[in-house]
PDB file of N, CA and C in Angstrom:
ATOM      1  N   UNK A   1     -64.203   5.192  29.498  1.00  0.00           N
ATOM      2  CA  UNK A   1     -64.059   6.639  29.475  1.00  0.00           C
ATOM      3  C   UNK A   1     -65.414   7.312  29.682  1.00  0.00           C
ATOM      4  N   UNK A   2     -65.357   8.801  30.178  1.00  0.00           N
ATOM      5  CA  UNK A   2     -66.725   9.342  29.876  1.00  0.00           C
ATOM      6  C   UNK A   2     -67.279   9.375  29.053  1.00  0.00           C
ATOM      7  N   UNK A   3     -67.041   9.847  28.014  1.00  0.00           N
ATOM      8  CA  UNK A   3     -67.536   9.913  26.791  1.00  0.00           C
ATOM      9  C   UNK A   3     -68.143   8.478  26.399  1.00  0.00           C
ATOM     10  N   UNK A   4     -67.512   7.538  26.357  1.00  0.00           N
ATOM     11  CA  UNK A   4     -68.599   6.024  25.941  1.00  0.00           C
ATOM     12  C   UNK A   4     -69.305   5.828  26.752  1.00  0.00           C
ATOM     13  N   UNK A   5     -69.019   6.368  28.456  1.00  0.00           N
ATOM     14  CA  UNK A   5     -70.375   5.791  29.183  1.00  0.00           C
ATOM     15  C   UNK A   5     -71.050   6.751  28.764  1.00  0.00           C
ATOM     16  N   UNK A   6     -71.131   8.167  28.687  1.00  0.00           N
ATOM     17  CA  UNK A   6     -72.352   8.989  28.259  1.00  0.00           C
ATOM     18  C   UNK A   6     -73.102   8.706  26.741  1.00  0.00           C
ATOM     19  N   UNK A   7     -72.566   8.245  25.732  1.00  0.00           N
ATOM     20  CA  UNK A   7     -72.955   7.506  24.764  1.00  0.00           C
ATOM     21  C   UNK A   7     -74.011   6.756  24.859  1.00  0.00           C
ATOM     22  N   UNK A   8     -73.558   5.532  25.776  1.00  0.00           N
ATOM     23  CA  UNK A   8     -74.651   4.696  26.162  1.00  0.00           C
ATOM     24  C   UNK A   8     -75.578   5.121  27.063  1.00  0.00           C
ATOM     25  N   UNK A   9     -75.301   5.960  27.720  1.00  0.00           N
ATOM     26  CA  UNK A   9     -76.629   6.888  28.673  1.00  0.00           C
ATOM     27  C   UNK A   9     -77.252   7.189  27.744  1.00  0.00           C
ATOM     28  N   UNK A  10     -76.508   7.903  27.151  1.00  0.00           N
ATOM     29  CA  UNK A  10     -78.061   8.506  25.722  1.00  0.00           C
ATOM     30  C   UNK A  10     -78.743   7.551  24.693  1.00  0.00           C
ATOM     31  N   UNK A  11     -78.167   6.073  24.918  1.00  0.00           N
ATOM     32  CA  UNK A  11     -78.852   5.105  23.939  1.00  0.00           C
ATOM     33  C   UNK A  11     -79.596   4.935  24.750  1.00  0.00           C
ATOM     34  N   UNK A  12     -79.494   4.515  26.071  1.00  0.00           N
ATOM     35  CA  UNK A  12     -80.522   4.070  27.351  1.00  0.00           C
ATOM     36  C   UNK A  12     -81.862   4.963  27.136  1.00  0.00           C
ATOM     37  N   UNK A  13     -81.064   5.990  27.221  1.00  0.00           N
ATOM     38  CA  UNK A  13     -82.315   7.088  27.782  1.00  0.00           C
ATOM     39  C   UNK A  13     -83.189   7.246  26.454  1.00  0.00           C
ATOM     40  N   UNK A  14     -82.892   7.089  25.439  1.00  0.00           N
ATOM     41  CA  UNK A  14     -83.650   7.421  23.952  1.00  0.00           C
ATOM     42  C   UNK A  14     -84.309   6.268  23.967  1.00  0.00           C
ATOM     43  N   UNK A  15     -84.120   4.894  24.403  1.00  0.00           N
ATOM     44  CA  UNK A  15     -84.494   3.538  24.447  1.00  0.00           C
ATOM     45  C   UNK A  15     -85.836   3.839  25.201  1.00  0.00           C
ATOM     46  N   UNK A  16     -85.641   4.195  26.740  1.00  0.00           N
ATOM     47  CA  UNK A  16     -86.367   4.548  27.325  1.00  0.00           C
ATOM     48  C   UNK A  16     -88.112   5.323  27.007  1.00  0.00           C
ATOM     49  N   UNK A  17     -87.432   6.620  26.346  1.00  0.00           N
ATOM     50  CA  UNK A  17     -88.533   7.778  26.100  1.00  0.00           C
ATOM     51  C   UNK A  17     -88.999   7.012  25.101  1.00  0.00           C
ATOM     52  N   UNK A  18     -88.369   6.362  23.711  1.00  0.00           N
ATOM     53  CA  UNK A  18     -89.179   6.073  22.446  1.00  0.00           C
ATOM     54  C   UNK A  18     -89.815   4.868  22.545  1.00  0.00           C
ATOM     55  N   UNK A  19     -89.709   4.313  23.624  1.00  0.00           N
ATOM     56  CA  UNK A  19     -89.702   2.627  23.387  1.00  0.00           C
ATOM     57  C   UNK A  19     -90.922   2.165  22.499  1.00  0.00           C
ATOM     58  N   UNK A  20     -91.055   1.269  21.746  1.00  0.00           N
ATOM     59  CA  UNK A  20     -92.039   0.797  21.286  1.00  0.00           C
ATOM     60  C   UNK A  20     -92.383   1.430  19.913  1.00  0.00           C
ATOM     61  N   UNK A  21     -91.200   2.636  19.433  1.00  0.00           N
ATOM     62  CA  UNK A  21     -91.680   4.049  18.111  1.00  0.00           C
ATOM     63  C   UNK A  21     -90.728   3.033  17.779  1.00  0.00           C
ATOM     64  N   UNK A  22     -89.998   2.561  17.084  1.00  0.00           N
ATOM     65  CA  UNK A  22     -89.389   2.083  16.116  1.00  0.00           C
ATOM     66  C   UNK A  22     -88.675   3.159  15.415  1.00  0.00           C
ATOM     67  N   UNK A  23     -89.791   3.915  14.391  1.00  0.00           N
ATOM     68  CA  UNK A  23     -88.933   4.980  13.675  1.00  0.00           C
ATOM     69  C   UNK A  23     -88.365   6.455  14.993  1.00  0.00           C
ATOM     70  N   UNK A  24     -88.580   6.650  15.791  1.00  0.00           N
ATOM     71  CA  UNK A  24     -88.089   7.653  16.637  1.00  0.00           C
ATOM     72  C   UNK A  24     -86.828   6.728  17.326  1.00  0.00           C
ATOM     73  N   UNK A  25     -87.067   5.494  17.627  1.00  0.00           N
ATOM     74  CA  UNK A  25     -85.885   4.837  18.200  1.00  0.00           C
ATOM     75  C   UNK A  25     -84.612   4.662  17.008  1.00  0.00           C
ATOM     76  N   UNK A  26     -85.202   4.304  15.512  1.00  0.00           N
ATOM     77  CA  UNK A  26     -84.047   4.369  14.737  1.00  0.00           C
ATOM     78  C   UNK A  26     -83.473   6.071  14.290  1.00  0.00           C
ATOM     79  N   UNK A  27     -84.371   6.897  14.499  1.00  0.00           N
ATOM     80  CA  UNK A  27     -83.604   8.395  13.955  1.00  0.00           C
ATOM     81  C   UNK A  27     -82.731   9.183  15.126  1.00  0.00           C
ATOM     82  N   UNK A  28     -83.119   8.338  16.796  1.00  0.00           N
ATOM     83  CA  UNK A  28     -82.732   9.331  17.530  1.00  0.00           C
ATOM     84  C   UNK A  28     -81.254   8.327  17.793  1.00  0.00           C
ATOM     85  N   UNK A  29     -81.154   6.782  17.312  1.00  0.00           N
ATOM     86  CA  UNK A  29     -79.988   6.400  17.649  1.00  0.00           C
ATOM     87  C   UNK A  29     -78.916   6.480  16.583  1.00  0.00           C
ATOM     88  N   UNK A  30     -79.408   6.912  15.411  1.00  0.00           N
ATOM     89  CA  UNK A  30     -78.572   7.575  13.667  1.00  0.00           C
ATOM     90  C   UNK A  30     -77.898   9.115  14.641  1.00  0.00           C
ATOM     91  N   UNK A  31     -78.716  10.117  15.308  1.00  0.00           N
ATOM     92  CA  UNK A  31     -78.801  11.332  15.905  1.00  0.00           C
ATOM     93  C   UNK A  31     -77.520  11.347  16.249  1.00  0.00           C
ATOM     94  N   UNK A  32     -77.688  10.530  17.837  1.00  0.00           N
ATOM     95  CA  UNK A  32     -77.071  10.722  18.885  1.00  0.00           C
ATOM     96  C   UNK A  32     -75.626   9.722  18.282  1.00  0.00           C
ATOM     97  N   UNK A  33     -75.180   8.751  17.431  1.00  0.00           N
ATOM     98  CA  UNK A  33     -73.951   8.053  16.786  1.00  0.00           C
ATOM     99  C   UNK A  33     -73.519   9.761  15.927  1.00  0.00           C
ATOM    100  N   UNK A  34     -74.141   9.967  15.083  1.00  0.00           N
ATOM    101  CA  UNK A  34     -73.681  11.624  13.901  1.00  0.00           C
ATOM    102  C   UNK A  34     -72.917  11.867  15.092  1.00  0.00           C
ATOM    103  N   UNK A  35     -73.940  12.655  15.925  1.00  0.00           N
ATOM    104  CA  UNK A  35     -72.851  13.567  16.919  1.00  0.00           C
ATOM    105  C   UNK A  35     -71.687  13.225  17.571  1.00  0.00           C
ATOM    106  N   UNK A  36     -71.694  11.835  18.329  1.00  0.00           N
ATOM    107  CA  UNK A  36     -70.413  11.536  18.580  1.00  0.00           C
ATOM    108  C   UNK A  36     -69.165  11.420  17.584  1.00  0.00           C
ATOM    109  N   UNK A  37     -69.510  11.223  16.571  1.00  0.00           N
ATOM    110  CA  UNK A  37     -68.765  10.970  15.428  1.00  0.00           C
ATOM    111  C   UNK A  37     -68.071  11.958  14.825  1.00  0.00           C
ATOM    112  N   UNK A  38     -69.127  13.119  15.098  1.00  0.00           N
ATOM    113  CA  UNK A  38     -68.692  14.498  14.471  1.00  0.00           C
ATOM    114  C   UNK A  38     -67.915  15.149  15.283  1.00  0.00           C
ATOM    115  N   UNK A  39     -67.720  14.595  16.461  1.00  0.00           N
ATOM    116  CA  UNK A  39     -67.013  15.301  17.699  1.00  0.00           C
ATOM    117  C   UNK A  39     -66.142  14.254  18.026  1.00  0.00           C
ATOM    118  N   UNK A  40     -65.816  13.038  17.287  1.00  0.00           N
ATOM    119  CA  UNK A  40     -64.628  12.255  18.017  1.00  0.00           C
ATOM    120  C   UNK A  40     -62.909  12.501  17.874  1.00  0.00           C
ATOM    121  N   UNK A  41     -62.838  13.535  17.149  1.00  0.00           N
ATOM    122  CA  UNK A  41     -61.176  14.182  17.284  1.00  0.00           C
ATOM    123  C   UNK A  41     -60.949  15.387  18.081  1.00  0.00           C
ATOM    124  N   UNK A  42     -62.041  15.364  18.839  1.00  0.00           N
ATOM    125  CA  UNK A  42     -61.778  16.572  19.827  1.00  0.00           C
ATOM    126  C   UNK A  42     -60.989  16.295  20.712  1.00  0.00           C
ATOM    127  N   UNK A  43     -59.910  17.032  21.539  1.00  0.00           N
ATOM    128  CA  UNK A  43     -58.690  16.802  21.786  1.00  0.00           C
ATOM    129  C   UNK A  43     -58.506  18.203  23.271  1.00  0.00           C
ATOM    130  N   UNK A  44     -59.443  18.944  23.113  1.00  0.00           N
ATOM    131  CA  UNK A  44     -59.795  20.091  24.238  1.00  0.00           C
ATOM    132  C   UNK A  44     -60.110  19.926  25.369  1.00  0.00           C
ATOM    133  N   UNK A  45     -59.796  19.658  26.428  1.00  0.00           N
ATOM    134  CA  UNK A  45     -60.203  19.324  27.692  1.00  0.00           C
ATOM    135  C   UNK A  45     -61.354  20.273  27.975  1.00  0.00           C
ATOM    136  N   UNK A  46     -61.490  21.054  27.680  1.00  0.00           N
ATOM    137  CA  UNK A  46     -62.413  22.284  28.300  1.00  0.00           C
ATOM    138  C   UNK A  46     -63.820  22.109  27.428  1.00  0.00           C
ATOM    139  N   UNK A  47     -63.716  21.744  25.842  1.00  0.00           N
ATOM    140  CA  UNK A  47     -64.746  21.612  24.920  1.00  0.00           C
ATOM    141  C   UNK A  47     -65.499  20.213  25.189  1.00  0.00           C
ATOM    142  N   UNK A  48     -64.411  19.159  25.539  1.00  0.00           N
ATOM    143  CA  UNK A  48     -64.784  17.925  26.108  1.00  0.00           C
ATOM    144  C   UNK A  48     -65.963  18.103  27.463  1.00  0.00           C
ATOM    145  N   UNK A  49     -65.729  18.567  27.911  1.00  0.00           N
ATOM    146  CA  UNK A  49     -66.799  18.661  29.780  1.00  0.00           C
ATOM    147  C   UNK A  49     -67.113  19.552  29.329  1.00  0.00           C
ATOM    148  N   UNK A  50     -67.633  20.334  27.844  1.00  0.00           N
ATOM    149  CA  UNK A  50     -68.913  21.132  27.836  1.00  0.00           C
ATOM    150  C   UNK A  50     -69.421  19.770  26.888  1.00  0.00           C
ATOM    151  N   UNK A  51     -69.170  19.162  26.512  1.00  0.00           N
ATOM    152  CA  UNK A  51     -69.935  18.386  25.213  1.00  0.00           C
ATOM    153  C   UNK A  51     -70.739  17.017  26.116  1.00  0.00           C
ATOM    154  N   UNK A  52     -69.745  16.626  27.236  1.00  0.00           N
ATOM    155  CA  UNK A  52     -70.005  15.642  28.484  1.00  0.00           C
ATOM    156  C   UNK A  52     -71.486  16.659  29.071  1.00  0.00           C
ATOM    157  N   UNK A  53     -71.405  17.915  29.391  1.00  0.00           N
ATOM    158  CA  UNK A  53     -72.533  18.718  30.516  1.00  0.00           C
ATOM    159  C   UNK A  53     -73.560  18.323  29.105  1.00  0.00           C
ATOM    160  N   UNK A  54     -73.468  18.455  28.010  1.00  0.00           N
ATOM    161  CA  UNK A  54     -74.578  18.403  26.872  1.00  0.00           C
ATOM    162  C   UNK A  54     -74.917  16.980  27.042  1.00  0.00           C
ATOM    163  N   UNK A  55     -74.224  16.223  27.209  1.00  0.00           N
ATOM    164  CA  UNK A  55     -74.850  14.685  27.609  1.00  0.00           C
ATOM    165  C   UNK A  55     -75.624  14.592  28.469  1.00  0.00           C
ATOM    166  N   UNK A  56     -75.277  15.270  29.625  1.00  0.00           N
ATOM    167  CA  UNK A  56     -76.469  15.366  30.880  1.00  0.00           C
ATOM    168  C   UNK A  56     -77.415  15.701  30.445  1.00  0.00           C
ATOM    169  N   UNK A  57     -77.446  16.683  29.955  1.00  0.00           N
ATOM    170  CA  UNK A  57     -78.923  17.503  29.663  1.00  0.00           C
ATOM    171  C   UNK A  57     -79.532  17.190  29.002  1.00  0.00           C
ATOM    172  N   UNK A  58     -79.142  16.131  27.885  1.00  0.00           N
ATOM    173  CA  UNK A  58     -80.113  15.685  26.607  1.00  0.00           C
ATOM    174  C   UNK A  58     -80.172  14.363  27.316  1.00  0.00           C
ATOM    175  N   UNK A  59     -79.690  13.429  28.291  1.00  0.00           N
ATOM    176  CA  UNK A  59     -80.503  12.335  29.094  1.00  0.00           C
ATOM    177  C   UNK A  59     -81.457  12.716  29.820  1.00  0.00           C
ATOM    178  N   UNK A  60     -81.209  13.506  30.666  1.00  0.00           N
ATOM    179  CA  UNK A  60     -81.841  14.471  31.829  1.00  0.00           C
ATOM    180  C   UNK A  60     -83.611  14.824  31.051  1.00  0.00           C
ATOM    181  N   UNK A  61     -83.266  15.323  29.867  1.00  0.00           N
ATOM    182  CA  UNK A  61     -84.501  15.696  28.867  1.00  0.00           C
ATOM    183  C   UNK A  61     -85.378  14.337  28.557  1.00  0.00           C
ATOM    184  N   UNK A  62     -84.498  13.429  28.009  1.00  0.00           N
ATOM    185  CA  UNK A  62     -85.344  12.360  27.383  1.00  0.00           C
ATOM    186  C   UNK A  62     -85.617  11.383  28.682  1.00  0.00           C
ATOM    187  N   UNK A  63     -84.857  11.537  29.887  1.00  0.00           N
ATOM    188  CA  UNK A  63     -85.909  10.613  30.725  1.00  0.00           C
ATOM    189  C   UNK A  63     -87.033  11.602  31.196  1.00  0.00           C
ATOM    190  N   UNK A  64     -86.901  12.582  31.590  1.00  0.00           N
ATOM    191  CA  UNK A  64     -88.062  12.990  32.295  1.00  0.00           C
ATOM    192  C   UNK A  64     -89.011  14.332  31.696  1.00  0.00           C
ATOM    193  N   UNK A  65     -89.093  14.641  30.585  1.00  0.00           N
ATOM    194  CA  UNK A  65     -89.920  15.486  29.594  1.00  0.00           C
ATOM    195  C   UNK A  65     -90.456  14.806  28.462  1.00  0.00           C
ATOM    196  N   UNK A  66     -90.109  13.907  28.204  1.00  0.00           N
ATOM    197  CA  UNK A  66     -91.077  13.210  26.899  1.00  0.00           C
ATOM    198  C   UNK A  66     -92.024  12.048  27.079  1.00  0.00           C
ATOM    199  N   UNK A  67     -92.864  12.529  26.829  1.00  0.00           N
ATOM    200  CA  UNK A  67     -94.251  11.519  27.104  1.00  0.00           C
ATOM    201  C   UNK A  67     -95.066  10.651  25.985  1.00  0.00           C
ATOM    202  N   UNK A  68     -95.150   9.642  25.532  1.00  0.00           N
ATOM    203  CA  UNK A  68     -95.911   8.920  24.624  1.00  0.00           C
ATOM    204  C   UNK A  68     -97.057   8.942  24.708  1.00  0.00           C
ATOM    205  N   UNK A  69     -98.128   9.358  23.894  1.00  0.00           N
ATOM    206  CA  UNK A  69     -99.071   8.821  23.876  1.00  0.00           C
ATOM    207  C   UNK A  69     -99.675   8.361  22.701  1.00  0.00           C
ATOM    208  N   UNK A  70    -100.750   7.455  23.129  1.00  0.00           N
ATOM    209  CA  UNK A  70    -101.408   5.908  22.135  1.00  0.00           C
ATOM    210  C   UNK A  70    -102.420   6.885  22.049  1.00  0.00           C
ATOM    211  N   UNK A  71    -102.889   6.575  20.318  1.00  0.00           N
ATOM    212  CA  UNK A  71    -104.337   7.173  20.005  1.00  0.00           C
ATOM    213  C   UNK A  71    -104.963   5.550  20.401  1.00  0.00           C
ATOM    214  N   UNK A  72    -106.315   5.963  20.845  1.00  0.00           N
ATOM    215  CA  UNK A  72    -106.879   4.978  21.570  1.00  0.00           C
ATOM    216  C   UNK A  72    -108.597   5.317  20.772  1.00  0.00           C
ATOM    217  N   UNK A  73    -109.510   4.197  20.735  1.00  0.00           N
ATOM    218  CA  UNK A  73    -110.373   3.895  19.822  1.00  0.00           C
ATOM    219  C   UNK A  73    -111.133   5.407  19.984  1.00  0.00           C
ATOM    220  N   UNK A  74    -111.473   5.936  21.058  1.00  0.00           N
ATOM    221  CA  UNK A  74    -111.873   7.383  20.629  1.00  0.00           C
ATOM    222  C   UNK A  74    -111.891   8.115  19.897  1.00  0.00           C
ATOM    223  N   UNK A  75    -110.455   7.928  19.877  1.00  0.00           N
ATOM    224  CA  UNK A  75    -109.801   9.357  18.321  1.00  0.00           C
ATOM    225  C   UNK A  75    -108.880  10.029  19.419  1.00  0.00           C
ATOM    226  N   UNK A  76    -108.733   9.776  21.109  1.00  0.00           N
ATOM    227  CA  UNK A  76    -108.073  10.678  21.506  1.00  0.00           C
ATOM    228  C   UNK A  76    -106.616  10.089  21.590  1.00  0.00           C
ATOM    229  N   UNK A  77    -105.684  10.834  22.550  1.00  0.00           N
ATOM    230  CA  UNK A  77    -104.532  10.450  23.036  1.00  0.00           C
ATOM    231  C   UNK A  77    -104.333   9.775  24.422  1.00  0.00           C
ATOM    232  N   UNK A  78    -104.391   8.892  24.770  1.00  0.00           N
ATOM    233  CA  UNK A  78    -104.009   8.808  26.260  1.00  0.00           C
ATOM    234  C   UNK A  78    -102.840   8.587  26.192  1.00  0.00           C
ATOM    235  N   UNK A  79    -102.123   9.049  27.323  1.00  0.00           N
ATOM    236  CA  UNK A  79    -100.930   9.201  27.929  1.00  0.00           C
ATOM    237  C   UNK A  79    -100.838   8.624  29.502  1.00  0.00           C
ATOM    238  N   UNK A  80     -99.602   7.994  29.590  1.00  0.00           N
ATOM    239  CA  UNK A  80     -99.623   7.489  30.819  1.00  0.00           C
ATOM    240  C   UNK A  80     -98.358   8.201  31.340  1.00  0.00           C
ATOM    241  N   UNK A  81     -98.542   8.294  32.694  1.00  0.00           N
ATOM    242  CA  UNK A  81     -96.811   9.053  33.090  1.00  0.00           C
ATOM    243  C   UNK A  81     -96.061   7.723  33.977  1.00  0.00           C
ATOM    244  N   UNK A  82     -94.561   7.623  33.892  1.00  0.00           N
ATOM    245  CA  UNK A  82     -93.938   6.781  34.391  1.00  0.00           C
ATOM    246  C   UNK A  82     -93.675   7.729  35.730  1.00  0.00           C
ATOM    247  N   UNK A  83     -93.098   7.064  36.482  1.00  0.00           N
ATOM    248  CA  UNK A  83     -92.476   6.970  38.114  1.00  0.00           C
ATOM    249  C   UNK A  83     -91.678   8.750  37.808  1.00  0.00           C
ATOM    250  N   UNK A  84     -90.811   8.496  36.675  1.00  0.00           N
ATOM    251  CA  UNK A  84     -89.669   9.277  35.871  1.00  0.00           C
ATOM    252  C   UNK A  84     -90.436  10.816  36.205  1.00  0.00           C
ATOM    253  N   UNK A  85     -91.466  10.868  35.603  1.00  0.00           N
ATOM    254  CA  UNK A  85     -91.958  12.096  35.195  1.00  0.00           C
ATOM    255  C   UNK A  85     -92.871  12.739  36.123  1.00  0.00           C
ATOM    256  N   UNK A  86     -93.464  11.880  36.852  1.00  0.00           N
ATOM    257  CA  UNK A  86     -94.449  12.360  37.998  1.00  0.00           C
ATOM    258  C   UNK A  86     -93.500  12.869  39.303  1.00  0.00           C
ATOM    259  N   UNK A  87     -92.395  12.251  39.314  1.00  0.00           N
ATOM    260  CA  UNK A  87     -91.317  12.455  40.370  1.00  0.00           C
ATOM    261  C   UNK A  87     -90.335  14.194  40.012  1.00  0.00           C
ATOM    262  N   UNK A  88     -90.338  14.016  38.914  1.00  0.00           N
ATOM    263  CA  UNK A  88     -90.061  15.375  38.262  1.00  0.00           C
ATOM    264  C   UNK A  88     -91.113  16.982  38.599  1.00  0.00           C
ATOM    265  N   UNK A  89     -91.941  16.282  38.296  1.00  0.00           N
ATOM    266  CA  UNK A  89     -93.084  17.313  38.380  1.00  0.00           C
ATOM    267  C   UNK A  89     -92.820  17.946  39.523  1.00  0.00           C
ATOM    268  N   UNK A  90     -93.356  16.678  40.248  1.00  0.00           N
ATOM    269  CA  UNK A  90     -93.351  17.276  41.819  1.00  0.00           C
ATOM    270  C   UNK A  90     -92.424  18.556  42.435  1.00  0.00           C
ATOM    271  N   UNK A  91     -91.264  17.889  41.637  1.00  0.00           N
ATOM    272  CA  UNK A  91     -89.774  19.091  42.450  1.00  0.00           C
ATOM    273  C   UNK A  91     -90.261  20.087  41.278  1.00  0.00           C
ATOM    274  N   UNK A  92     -91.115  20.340  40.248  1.00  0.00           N
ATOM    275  CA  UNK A  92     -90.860  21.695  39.787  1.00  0.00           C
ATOM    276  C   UNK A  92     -91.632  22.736  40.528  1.00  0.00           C
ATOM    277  N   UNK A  93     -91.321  24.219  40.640  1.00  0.00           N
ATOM    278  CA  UNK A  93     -92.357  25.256  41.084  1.00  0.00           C
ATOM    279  C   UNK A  93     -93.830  24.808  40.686  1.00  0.00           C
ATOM    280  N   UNK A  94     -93.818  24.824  39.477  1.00  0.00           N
ATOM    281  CA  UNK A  94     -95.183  25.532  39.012  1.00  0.00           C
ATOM    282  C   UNK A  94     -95.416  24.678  37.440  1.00  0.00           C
ATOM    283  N   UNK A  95     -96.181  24.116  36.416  1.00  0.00           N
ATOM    284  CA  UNK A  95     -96.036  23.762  35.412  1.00  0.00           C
ATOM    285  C   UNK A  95     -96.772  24.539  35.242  1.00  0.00           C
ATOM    286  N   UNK A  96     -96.501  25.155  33.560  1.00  0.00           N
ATOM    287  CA  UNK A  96     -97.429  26.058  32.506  1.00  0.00           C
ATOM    288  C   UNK A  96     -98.230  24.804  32.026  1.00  0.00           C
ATOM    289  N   UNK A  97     -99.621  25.056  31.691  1.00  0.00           N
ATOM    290  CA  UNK A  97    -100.147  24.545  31.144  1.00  0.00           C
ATOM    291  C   UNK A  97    -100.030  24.549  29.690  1.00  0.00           C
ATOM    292  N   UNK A  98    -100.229  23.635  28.568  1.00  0.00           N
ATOM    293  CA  UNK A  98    -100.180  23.692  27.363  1.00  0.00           C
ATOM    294  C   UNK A  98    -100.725  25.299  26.710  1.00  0.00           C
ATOM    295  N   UNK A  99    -100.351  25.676  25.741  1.00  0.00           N
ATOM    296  CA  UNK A  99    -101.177  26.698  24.802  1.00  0.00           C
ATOM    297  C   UNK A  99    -102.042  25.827  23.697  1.00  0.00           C
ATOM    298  N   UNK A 100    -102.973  26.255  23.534  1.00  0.00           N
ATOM    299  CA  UNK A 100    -103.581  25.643  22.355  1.00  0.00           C
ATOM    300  C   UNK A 100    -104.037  26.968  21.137  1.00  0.00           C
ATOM    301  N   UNK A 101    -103.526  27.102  19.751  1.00  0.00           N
ATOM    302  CA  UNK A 101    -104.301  27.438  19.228  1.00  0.00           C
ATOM    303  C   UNK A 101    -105.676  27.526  19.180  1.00  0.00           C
ATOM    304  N   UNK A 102    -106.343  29.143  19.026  1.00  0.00           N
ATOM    305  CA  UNK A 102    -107.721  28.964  19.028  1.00  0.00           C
ATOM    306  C   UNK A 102    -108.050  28.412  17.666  1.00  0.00           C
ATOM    307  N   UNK A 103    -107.673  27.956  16.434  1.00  0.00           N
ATOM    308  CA  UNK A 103    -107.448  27.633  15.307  1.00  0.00           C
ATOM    309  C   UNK A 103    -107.816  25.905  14.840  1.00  0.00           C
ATOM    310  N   UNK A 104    -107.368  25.293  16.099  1.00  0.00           N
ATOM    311  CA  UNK A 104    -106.940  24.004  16.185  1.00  0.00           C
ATOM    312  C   UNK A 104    -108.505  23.502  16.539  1.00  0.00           C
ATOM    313  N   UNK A 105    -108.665  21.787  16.198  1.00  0.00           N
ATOM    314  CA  UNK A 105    -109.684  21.758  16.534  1.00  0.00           C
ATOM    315  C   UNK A 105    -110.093  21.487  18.506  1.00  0.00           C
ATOM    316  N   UNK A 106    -109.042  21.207  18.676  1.00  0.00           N
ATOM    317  CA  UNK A 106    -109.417  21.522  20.360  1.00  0.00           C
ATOM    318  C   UNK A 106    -109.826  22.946  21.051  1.00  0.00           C
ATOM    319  N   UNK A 107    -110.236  23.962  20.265  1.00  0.00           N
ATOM    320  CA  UNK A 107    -110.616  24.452  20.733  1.00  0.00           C
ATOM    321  C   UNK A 107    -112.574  24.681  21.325  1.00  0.00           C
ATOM    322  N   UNK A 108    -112.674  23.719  21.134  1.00  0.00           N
ATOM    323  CA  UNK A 108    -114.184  22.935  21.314  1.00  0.00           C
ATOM    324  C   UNK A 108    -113.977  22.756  23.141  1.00  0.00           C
ATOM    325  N   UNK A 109    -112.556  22.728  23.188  1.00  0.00           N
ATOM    326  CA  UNK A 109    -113.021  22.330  24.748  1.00  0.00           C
ATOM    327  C   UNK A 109    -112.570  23.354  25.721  1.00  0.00           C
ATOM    328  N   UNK A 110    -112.952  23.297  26.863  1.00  0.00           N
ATOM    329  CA  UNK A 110    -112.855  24.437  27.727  1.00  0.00           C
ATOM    330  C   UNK A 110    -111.902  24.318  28.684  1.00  0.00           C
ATOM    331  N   UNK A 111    -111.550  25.062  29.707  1.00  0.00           N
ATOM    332  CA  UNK A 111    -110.116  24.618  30.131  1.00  0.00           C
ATOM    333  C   UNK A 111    -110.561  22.869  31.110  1.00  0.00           C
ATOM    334  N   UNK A 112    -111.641  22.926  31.384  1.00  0.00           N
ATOM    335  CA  UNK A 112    -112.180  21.662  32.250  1.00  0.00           C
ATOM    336  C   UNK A 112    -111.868  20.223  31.615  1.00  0.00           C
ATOM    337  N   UNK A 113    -112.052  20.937  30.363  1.00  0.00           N
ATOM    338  CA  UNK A 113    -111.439  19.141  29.062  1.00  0.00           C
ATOM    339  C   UNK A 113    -112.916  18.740  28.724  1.00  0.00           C
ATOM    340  N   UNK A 114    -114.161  18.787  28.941  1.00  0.00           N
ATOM    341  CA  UNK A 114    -115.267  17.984  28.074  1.00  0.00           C
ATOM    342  C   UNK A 114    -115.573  18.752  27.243  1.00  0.00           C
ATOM    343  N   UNK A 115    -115.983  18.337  25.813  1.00  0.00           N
ATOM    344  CA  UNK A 115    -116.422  18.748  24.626  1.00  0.00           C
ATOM    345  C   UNK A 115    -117.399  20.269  24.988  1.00  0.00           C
ATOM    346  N   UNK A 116    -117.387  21.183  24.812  1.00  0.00           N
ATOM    347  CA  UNK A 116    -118.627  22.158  24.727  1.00  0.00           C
ATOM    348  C   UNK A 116    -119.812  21.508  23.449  1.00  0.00           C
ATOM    349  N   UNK A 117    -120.916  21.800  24.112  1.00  0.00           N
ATOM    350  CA  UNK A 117    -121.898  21.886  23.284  1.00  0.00           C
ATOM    351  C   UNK A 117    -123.089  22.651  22.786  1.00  0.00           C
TER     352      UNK A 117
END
């Protein structure tokens, strides 16, 4: 049925984005079981293929918007992008760049990225 293959799309795809988090892989696959569960006597054809379009969009999200990154001996973050996300980019207009609090301690750096001194 749809509904179990979209199930397992969203285990795939959470598999995918968290791989290697352990605790994000066990809360987002507790997540995504609640919801089916909480929605398995639905009986609406019409509520059904909106709850199926919500499957798209929350795979659609976790393959190609969530990015891992490793703190690495620096103290910083590196991030690597998969095939997934660089292929995404491309087809968008325009990306906003992050906001940063002036508050935060990154604000030491300038929009170029090296430390001010």
């Amino acid at each position: 049925s749809q509904v179990l293959s979209g199930y397992r799309r969203l285990l795939r795809a959470r598999a995918l984005a968290f791989k290697g988090d352990t605790v994000a892989l066990q809360a987002s696959h507790e997540q995504i079981r609640q919801e089916f569960l909480n929605n398995a006597n639905e009986t609406d054809p019409a509520q059904i293929a909106e709850m199926l379009k919500g499957v798209d969009d929350v795979e659609d999200f976790l393959l190609h918007n969530i990015v891992q990154g490793q703190l690495n001996d620096s103290g910083a973050y590196a991030v690597e992008f998969d095939e997934r996300h660089t292929t995404r980019m491309a087809e968008q207009e325009e990306i906003e760049p992050v906001k940063v609090p002036p508050s935060s301690p990154s604000d030491m750096l300038d929009s170029s990225g090296p430390p001010k001194n």
